[in-house]
Structure formats: structure tokens, C-alpha cells
Protein backbone atom coordinates (compact mmCIF):
# COMPACT_ATOMS: atom_id res chain seq x y z
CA UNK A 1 -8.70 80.83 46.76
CA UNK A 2 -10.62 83.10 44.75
CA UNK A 3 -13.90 84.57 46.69
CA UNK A 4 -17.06 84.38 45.10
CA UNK A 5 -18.43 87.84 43.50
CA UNK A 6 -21.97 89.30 45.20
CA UNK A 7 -24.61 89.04 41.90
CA UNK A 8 -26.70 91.55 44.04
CA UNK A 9 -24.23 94.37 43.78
CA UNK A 10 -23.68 93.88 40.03
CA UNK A 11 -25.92 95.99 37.35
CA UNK A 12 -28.30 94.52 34.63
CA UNK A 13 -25.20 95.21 32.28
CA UNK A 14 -22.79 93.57 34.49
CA UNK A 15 -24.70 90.42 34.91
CA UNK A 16 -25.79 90.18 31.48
CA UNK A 17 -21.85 90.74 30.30
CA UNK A 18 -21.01 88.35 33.42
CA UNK A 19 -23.38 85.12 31.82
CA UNK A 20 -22.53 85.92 27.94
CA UNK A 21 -19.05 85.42 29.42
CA UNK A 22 -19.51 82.03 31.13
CA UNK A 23 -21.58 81.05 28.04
CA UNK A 24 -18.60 82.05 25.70
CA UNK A 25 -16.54 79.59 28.46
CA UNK A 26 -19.01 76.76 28.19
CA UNK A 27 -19.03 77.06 23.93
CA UNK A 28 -15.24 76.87 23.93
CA UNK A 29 -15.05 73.70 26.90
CA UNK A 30 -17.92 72.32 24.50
CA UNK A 31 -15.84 72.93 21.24
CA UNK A 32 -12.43 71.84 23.01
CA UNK A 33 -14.62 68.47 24.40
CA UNK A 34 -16.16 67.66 20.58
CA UNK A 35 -12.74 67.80 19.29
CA UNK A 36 -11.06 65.66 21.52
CA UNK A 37 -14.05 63.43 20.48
CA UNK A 38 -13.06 63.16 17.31
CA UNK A 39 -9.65 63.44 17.25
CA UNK A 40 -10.12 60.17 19.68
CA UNK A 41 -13.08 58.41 17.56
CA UNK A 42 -10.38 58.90 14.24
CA UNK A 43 -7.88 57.29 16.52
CA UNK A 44 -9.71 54.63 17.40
CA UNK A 45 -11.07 53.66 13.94
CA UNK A 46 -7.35 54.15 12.85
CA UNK A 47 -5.97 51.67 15.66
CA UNK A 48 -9.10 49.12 14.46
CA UNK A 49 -7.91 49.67 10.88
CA UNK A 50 -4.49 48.78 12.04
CA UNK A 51 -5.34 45.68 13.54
CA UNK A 52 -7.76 44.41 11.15
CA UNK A 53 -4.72 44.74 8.49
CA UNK A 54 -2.37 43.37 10.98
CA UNK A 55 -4.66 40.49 11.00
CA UNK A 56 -4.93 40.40 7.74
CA UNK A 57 -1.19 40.73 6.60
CA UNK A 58 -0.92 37.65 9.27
CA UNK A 59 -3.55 35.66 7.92
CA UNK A 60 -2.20 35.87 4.38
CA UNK A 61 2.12 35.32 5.62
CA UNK A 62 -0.15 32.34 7.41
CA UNK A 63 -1.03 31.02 4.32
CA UNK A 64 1.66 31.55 2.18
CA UNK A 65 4.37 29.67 4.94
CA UNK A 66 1.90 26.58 4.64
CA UNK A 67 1.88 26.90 1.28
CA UNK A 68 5.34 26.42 1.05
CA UNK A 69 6.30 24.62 3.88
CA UNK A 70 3.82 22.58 5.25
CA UNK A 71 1.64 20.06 4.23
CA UNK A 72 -1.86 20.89 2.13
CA UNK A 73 -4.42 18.84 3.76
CA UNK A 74 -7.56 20.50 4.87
CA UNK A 75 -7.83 17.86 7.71
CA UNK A 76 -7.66 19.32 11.15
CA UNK A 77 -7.45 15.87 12.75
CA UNK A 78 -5.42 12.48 11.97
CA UNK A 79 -1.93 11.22 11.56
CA UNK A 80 -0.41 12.94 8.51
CA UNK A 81 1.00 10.35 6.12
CA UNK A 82 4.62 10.35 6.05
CA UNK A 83 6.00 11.84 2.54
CA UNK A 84 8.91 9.10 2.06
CA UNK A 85 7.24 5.61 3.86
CA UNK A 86 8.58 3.83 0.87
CA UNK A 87 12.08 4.52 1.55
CA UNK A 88 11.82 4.42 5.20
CA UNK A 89 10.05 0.74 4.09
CA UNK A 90 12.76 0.08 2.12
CA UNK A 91 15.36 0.88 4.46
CA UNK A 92 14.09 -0.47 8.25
CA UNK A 93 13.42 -3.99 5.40
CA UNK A 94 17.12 -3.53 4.48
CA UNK A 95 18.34 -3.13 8.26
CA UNK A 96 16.16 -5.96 9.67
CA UNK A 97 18.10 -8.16 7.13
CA UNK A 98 21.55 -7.16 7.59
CA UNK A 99 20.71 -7.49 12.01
CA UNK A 100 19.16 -11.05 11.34
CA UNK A 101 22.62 -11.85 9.11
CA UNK A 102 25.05 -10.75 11.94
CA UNK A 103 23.19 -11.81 14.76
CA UNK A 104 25.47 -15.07 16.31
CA UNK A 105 23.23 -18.64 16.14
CA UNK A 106 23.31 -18.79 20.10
CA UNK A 107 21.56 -15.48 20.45
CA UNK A 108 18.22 -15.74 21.82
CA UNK A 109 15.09 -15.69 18.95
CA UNK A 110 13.49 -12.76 18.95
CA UNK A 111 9.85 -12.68 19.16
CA UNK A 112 7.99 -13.24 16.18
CA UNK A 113 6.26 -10.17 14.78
CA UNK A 114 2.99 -10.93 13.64
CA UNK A 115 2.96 -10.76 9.23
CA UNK A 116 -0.01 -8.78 7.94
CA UNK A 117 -2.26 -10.96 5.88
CA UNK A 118 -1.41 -11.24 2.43
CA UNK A 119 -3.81 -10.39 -0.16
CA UNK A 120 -3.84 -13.20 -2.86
CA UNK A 121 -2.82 -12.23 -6.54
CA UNK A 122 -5.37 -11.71 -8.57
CA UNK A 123 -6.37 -15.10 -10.83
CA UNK A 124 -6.47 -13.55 -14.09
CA UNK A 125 -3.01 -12.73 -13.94
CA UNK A 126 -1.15 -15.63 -16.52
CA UNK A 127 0.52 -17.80 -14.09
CA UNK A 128 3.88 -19.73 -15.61
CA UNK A 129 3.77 -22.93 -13.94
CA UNK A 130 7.46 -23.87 -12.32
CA UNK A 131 7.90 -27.48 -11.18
CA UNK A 132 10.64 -28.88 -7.88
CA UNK A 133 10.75 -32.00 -7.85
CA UNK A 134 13.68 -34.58 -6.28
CA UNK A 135 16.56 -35.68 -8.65
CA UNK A 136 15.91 -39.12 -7.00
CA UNK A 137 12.63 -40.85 -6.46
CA UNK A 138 14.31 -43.84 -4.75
CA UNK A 139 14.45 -44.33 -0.66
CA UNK A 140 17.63 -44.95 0.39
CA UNK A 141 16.02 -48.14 1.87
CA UNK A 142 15.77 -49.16 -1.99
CA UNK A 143 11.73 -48.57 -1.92
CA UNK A 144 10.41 -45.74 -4.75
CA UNK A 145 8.88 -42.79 -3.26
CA UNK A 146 5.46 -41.76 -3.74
CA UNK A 147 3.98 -38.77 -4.31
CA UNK A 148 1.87 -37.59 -1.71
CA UNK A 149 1.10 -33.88 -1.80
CA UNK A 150 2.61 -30.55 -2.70
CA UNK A 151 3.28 -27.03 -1.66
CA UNK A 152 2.74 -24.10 -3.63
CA UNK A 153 3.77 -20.35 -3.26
CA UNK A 154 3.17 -18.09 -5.72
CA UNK A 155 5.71 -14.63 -6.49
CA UNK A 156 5.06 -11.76 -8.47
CA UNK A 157 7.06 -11.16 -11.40
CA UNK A 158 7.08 -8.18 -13.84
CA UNK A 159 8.66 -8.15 -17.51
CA UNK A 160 9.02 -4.70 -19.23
CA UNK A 161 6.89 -4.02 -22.21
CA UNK A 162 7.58 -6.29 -25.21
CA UNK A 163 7.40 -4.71 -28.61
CA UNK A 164 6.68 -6.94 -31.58
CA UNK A 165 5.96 -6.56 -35.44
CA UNK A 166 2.86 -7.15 -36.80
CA UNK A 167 4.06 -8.84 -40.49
CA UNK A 168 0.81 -8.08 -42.62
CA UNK A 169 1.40 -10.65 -45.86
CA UNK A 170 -1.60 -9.72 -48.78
CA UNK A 171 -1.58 -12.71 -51.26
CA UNK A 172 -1.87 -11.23 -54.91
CA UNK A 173 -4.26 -13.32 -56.93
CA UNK A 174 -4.37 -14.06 -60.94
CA UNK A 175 -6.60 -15.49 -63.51
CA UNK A 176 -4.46 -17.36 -66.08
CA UNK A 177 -7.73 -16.68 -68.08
CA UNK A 178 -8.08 -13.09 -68.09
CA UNK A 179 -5.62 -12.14 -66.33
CA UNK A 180 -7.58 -10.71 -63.38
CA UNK A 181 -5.55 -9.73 -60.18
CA UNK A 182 -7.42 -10.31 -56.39
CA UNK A 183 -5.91 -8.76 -53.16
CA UNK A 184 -7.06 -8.28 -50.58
CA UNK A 185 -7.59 -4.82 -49.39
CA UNK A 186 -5.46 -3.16 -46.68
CA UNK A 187 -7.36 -2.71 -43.44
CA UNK A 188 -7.98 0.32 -42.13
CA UNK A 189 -5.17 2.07 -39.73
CA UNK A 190 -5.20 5.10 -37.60
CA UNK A 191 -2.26 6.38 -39.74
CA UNK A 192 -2.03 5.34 -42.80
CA UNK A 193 1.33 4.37 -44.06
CA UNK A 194 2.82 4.80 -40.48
CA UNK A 195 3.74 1.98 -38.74
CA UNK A 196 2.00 2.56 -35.02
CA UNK A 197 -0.75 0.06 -34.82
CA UNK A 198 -3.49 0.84 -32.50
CA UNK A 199 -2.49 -0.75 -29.62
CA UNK A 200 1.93 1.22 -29.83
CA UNK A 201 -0.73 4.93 -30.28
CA UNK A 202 -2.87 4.22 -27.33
CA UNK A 203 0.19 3.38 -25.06
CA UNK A 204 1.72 6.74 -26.03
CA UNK A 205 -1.26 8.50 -25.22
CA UNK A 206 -2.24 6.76 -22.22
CA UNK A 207 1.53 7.43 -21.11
CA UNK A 208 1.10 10.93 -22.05
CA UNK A 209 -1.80 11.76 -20.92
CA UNK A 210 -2.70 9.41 -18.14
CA UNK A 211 0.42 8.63 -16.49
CA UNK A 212 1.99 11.97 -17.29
CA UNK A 213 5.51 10.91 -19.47
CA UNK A 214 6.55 13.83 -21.85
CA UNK A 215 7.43 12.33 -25.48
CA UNK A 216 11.05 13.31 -24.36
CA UNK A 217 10.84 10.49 -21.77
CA UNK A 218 8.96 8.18 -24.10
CA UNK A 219 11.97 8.36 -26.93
CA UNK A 220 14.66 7.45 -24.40
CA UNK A 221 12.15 4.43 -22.97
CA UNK A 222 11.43 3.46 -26.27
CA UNK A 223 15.55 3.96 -27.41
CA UNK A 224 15.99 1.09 -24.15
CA UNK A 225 14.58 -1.26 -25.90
CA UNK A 226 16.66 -0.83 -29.42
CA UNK A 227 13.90 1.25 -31.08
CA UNK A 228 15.18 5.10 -32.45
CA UNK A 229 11.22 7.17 -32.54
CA UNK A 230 12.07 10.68 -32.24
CA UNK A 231 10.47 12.95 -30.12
CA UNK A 232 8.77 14.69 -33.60
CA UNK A 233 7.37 11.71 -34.88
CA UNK A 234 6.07 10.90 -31.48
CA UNK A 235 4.07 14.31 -31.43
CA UNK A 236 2.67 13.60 -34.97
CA UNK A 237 1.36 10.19 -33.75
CA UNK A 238 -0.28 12.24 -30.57
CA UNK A 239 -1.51 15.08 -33.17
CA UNK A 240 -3.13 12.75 -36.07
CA UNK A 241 -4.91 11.03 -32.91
CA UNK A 242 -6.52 14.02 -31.60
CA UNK A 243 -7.91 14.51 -35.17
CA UNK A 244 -9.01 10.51 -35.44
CA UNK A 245 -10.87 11.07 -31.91
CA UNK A 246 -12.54 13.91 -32.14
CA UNK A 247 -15.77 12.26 -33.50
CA UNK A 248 -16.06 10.18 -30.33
CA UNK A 249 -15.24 13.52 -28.08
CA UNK A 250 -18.36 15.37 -30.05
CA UNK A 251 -20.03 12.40 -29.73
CA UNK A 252 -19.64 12.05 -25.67
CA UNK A 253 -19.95 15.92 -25.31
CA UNK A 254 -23.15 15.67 -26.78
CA UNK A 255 -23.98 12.63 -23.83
CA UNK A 256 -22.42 14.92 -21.31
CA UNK A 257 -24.47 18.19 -22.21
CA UNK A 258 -28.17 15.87 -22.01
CA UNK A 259 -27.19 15.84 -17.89
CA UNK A 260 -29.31 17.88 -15.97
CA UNK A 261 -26.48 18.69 -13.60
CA UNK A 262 -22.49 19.62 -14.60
CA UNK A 263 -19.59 20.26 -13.09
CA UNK A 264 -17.08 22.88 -14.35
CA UNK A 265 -13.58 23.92 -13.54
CA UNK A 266 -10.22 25.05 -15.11
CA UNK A 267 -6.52 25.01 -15.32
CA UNK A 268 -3.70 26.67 -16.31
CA UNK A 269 -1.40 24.81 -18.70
CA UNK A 270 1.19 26.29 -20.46
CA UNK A 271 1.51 26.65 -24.47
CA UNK A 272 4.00 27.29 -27.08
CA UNK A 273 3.69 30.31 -29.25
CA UNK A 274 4.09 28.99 -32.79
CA UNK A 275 7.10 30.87 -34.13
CA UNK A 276 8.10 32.00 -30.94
CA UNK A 277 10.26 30.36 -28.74
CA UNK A 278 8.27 31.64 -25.41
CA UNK A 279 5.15 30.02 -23.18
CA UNK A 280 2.02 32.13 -22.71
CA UNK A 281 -0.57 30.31 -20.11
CA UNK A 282 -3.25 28.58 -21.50
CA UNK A 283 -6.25 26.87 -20.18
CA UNK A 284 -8.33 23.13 -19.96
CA UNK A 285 -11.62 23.56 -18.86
CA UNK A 286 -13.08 20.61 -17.43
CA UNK A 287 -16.33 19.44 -17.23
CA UNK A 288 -17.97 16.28 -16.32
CA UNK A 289 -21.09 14.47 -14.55
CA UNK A 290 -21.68 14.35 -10.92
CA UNK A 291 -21.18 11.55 -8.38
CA UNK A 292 -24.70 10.63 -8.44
CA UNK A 293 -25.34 10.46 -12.47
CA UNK A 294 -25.31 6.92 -14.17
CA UNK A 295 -22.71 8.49 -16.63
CA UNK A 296 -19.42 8.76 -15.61
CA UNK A 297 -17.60 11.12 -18.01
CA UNK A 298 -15.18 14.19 -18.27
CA UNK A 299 -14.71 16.26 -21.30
CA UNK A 300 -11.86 18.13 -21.57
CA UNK A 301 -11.70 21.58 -23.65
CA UNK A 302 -8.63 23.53 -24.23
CA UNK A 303 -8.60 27.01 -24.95
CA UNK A 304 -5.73 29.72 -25.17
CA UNK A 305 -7.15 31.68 -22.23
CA UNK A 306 -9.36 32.10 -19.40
CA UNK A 307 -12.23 34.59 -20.74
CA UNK A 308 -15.80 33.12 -19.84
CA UNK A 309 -16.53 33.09 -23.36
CA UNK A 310 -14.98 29.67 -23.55
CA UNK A 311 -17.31 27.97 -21.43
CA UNK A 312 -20.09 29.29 -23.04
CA UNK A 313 -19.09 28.14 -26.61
CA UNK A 314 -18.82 24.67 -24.84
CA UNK A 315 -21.60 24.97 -22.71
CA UNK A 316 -23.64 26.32 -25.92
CA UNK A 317 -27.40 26.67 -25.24
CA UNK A 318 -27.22 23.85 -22.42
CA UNK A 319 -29.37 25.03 -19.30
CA UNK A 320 -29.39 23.19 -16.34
CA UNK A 321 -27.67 23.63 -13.25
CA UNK A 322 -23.82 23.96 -13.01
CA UNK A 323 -21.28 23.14 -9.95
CA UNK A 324 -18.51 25.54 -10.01
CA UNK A 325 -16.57 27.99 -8.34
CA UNK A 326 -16.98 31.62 -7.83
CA UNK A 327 -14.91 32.61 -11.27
CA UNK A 328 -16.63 35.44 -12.91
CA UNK A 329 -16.15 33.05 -16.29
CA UNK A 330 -19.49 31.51 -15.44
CA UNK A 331 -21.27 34.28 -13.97
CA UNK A 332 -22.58 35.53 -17.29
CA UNK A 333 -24.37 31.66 -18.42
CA UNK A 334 -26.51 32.17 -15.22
CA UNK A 335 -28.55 35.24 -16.97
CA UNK A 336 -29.07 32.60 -19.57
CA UNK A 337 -30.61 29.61 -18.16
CA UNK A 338 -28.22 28.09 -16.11
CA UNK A 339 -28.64 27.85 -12.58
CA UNK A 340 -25.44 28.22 -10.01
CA UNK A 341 -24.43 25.99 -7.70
CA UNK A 342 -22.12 26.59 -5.43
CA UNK A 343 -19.01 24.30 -3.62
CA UNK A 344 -19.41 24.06 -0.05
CA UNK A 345 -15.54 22.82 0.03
CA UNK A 346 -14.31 26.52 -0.56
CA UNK A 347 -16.36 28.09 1.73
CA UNK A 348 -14.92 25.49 4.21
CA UNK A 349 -11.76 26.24 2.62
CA UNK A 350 -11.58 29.68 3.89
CA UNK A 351 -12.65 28.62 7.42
CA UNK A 352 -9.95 25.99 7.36
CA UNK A 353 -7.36 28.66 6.17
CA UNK A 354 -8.04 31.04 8.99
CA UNK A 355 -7.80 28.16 11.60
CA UNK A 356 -4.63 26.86 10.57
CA UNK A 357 -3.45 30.84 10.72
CA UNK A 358 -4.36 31.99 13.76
CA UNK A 359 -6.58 28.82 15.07
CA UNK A 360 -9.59 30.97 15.43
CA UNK A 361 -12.42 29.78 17.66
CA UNK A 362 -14.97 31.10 15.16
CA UNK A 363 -13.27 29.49 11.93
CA UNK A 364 -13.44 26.14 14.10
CA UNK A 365 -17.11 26.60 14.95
CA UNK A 366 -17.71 27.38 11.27
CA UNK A 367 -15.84 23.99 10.59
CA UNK A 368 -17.70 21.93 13.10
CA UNK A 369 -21.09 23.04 11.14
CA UNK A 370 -20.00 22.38 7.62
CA UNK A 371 -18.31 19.02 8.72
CA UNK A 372 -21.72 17.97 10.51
CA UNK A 373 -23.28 18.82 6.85
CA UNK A 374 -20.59 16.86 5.14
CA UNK A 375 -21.27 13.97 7.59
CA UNK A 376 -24.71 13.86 6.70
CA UNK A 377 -24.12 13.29 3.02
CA UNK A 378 -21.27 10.97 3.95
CA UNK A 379 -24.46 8.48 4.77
CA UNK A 380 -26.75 9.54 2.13
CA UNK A 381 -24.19 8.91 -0.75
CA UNK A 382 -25.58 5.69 -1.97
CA UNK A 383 -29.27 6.36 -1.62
CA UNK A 384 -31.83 7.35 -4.48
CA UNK A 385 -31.95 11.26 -5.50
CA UNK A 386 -35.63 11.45 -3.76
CA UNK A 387 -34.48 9.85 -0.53
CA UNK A 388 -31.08 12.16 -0.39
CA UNK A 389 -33.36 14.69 -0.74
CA UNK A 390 -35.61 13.65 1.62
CA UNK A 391 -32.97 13.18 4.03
CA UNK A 392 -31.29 16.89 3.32
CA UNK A 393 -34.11 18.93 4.43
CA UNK A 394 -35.18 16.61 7.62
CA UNK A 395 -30.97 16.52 8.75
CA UNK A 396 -28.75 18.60 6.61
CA UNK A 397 -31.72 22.37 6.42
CA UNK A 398 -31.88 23.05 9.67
CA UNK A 399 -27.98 22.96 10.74
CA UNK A 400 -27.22 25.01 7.26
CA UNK A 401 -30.38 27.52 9.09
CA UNK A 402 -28.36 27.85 12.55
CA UNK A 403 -24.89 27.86 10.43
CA UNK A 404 -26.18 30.96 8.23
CA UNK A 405 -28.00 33.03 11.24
CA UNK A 406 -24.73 32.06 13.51
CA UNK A 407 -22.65 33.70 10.36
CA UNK A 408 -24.62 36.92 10.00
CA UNK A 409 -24.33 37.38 14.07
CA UNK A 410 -20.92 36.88 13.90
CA UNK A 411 -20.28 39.39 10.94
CA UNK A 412 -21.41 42.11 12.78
CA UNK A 413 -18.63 41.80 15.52
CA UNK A 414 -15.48 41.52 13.28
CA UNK A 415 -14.33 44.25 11.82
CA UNK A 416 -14.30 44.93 7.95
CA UNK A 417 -11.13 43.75 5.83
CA UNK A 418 -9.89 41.56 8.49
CA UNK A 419 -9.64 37.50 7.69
CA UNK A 420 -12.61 36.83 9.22
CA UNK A 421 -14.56 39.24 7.80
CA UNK A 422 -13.88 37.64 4.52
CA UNK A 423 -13.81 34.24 5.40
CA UNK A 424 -17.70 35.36 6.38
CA UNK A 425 -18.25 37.11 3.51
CA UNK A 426 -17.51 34.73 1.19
CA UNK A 427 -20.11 32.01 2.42
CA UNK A 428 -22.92 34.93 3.62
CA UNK A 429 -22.46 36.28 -0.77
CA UNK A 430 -23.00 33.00 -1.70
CA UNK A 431 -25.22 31.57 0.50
CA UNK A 432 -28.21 31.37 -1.50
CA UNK A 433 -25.58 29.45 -4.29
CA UNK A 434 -24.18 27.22 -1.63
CA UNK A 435 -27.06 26.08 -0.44
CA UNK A 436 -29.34 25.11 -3.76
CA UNK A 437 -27.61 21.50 -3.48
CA UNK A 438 -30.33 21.16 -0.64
CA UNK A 439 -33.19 21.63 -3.08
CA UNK A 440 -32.17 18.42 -5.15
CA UNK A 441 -30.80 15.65 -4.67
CA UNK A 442 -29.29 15.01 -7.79
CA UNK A 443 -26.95 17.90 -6.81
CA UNK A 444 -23.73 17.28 -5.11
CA UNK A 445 -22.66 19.72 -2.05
CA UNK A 446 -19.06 20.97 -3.92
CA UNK A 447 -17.31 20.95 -7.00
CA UNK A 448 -14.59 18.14 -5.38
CA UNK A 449 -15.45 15.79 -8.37
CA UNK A 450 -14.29 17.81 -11.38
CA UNK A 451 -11.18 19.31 -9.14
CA UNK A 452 -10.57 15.54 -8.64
CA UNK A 453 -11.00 14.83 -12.41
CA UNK A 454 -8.61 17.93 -13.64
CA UNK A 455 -5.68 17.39 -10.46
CA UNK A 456 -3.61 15.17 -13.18
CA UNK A 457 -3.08 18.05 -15.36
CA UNK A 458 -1.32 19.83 -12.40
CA UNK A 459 1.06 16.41 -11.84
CA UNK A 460 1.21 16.79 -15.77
CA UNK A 461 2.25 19.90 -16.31
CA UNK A 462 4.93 19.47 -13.17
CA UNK A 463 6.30 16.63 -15.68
């Protein structure tokens, strides 16, 4: 153990060499001490930085396995639907029958199962009236029978679509006189000289279009029934159409653009390069008129890409407010009059995402707030826009209020880059945007209805 040195025998010099030496000790223990700071302050913002990618790598490996595995809903709660119920229909219908045929007559009846009630068939269906009636309306006792009542049932039956030939026969008229000919003049068709009448072109487009059949599927359907329309004659019928409607779509684009209110959204699609034999993507943007406007229409507006440019040619000088997503596209119409609105559903989408990753307590807070909003406007649908109003800021403001403060508290304890961080960030950018539907109430809470509107073109281009 080293003794301690007497101060009192030590000079001035020795002391004063004695203290700058301890205070040389103390700089270096300070120096030593600041660096181990550090080095451990890096190390912890590295290990945070690890975990908040960790998180996020998980989040995202999350989402893509339910993307490709599981099912889509957004619903956290309910039975899921099963994907083949017709077939398993079909088959425990099948299996029932065969049991019931090889069951032996002295087996015991099994109980009856109670028959769902039939819904009756609608009565403007044309009903073909088929009579049963006895060979013999003579008793055996020798008496004639009378009639005394009946029993009816009534069965669906389908026939596949009938073509027939419309024979158009123009008498030819002369004056023996002066030898003056009178016809009649043709009437006007869609195609002139073709032999579609309206009613064959609106079937192909509605089958196009509507119920998503390629004209490759509509030649061999059509070659079924003994009728050869090739697949190029087919897409002239669908081309001289476009051209024949596009009046009416100027016309109802001008109806659509007098709404105050709009919803927007797009698609990919893809299109073939004339000349060359590859597919570049495309786009349809869709817009149409909210939930709550008396008109009920969609325009649809192709364009070869996705620059925002496109929905401002459509959009023209229109200013009101428009329900879309968070696509730059639109950002540069709301410098010019137009007022953003934003969707509610994918803020909730992001909440929803995280919670089905990692099932996150704050993701299902965050859900329980935006469902309680969407629950509110569940029973305000089918009110007038003053009373929905009305009804938003004395129910629907002051849970969006606690929902926002909750979200900025909540920011401030999750690191940055992690999934909650941007789940948060995405609603807290856009809050002022998300919440502007609670300022009118001729404005819907999300941009569901055009999504809704433009989810065909997916099943479409699928087909």
C-alpha cells in the first residue's frame, strides 16, 4: 500500500509540479471518460438503427407473405368467407344425394333439416305455362272427376343467347306516269354497311367491358352457336363504337366536371405498341361523383402514362375539391384551385398493415379511433349534407382531436424509419388533407368509391 507523501515537506516547485501532474491525470481520465461516451452513444444509435430496420425489413417480408399468401381483407374481425363455398356446395349437395340413395328403407329417418326460405322469382321474368293433368277424368266408380284445385311450383330455367336476323325489306316505288321511283330511306345504323345492329354491339361491349370477356373468348362463344366473327372484325365493331360514343362521354364529362366534389384514381393497364410486338403500361384514370351527389357517374380517361399532366387536361380549369390519394399526379391542380381531400382508408391502411405484421398495440389503438370515425358516418350516410355535417363536428371532431394529439405523442417515442414511424407519418403529413371531409358534408371520408368504380379493370386486365 502506497503511503501518502507529507505536502509540508515539499517546495513551492514541488507542489506546483505535484497538482499540474494530477491535473494532467484528471484531463486524460476526463478525455478517456468523453470517449467512451461516445464511442457508447454511436453504439447505441447504431443498435437503435439496427432495430428500427430490423423492424422495418419485418414489417415489409410481413406484408409481402400476406400479399401472396393470405387473404386481402382489411377486417381484423369476422369469419373469412371461404374461397371455394360453391364447390364445397356443390359437393356436400352431391354426397347428401348419393347417402339418401344407399341408405336401406328400414333405416331410421333422419331428422329433418330445416330449408332456408326461398326467395320467390322475380314476376317479370316470362313464365311458360306447363300443364299435368290426368290421362283419365273418370272414377273408377264410373263418376267424372271434378276439378277442385291445383298446385303450382315454379323452376328456373336458362336458354343461351339466341341470335336472329333482322330481314330489312325497302319496297321500291314507281309512277307509271313519270316514272318516279319512292323508297324508303335506310335507317340510320351504328355501322353502316356492317351487319351488327345495336343491340349484337352493345352485348360485345358490355361483355368486354363489363363482364370482362376478351374478343378471343367472344369469337369462340359466338363460333358455338354456328356464327364465324373473327377476333379483327370484333375489334373494329369495339373501335367504330368508341368513335359513335364519344359525344355522349363529352357530353357526361361535362355533367361530371359541374360537381362541386370528385373523386380521382388510376390504373395500370397494359397497351400494345403499334408496330411493335411488346406491352408498355398504360393508364385509366378514373373519376366520378361521390356517394352523396344526385349524379351517379364515372368517366373513364385513358392515357399512355402516369404523368399528372393527364389529369389536368381532364380536369381542365375545374376547381372544386378532389378525393384522391397521395400521388404526386394531383399535387400540382391544388396550386390551381382545387382543394385536396384526403382518404381516411389509407391512412387506416397503414395501421392495418402494421397490425397484421407484428400486431402492434399502437396500430390497433390507431384502428379503434378511425373505426369509431367510420362508425359515425356509417349512421350519417343517408342524412342531408347540413345534418352530416352537423353531426361530424358534434361526434366525429373531437375523436379525430384526441386521434391526432394521441399520434403526435406517440411519434416522439418510435424511432425514425421504423414501421411505425411511417405508418404515423403518413396520417400526421396529411392530417390537415384527411381531415377537410369534416368541414362539409358533401365530402366523403376516403376515396373507396372511385377504387370501387375502377376494381373491374384489375379483374379485366387479369382476363
Amino acid at each position: 500500500m502506497t503511503s501518502r507523501p507529507d505536502l509540508n515537506a515539499f517546495s513551492p516547485e514541488q507542489l506546483r509540479a505535484l497538482a499540474t501532474e494530477l491535473f494532467d491525470g484528471m484531463e486524460r481520465k476526463d478525455r478517456v471518460l468523453a470517449q467512451k461516451d461516445r464511442t457508447l452513444s454511436q453504439q447505441e444509435q447504431a443498435i437503435r438503427h439496427r432495430d428500427a430496420v430490423i423492424e422495418k425489413q419485418s414489417h415489409e417480408l410481413a406484408l409481402l407473405k400476406r400479399h401472396k399468401f393470405a387473404r386481402r381483407s382489411e377486417q381484423l374481425k369476422g369469419v373469412q368467407g371461404q374461397l371455394l363455398d360453391e364447390l364445397i356446395d356443390a359437393d356436400l349437395a352431391a354426397m347428401e344425394a348419393e347417402l339418401a340413395e344407399l341408405r336401406p328403407a328400414e333405416a331410421p329417418a333422419a331428422p329433418v333439416k330445416q330449408q332456408p326460405k326461398r326467395a320467390p322469382l322475380p314476376p317479370q321474368l316470362p313464365r311458360t305455362l306447363i300443364h299435368h293433368e290426368p290421362e283419365n277424368t273418370q272414377c273408377r266408380c264410373g263418376c267424372p272427376l271434378k276439378r277442385i284445385g291445383e298446385d303450382v311450383s315454379e323452376k328456373l330455367d336458362y336458354v343461351p343467347g339466341e341470335f336472329t336476323v333482322e330481314r330489312h325489306i325497302r319496297g321500291k316505288w314507281a309512277c307509271e306516269q313519270c316514272e318516279t321511283l319512292i323508297q324508303a330511306p335506310v335507317p340510320a345504323q351504328v355501322i353502316d354497311k356492317g351487319i351488327p345492329t345495336s343491340g349484337l354491339l352493345a352485348q360485345v361491349l358490355v361483355a368486354k367491358y363489363a363482364d370482362h370477356l376478351p374478343l378471343y373468348r367472344q369469337e369462340r362463344i359466338f363460333g358455338r352457336a354456328g356464327l364465324t366473327i373473327p377476333r379483327s372484325t370484333l375489334a373494329e365493331w369495339v373501335g367504330t363504337c368508341g368513335v359513335r360514343l364519344q359525344p355522349l362521354v363529352d357530353a357526361l364529362r361535362a355533367q361530371l366536371l359541374a360537381q362541386p366534389v370528385l373523386h380521382a384514381d388510376e390504373t395500370p393497364v397494359a397497351m400494345l405498341a403499334p408496330g411493335k410486338k411488346k406491352t408498355h403500361r398504360a393508364y385509366v384514370w378514373a373519376y366520378c361523383s361521390t356517394p352523396f351527389a344526385d349524379l351517379k357517374a364515372t368517366v373513364y380517361d385513358f392515357a399512355p402514362g402516369r404523368a399528372g399532366e393527364h389529369a389536368r387536361a381532364f380536369l381542365s380549369d375545374w376547381q372544386g375539391k378532389l378525393v384522391c390519394d397521395d400521388y404526386a399526379g394531383y399535387k400540382a391542380g391544388f396550386g390551381e384551385g382545387i382543394t385536396e381531400i384526403g382518404c381516411l382508408a389509407h391512412a387506416r391502411r397503414k395501421f392495418h398493415d402494421l397490425h397484421v405484421a407484428n400486431k402492434s398495440e399502437l396500430a390497433a389503438q390507431a384502428l379503434e379511433s378511425i373505426g369509431a370515425l367510420y362508425g359515425i358516418e356509417s349512421e350519417i350516410k343517408d342524412l342531408p349534407d347540413h345534418d352530416r355535417q352537423r353531426l361530424r363536428n358534434e361526434k366525429a371532431r373531437p375523436i379525430a382531436d384526441a386521434l391526432h394529439q394521441w399520434m403526435i405523442a406517440q411519434r416522439q417515442k418510435v424511432p425514425d424509419g421504423s414501421g411505425t414511424a411511417k405508418a404515423l407519418d403518413y396520417s400526421l403529413k396529411r392530417w390537415a388533407a384527411l381531415t377537410r371531409y369534416l368541414d362539409d358534408g358533401a365530402v366523403p371520408i376516403d376515396n373507396n368509391r372511385v377504387e370501387n368504380q375502377i376494381r373491374p379493370w384489375a379483374l379485366g386486365r387479369n382476363n
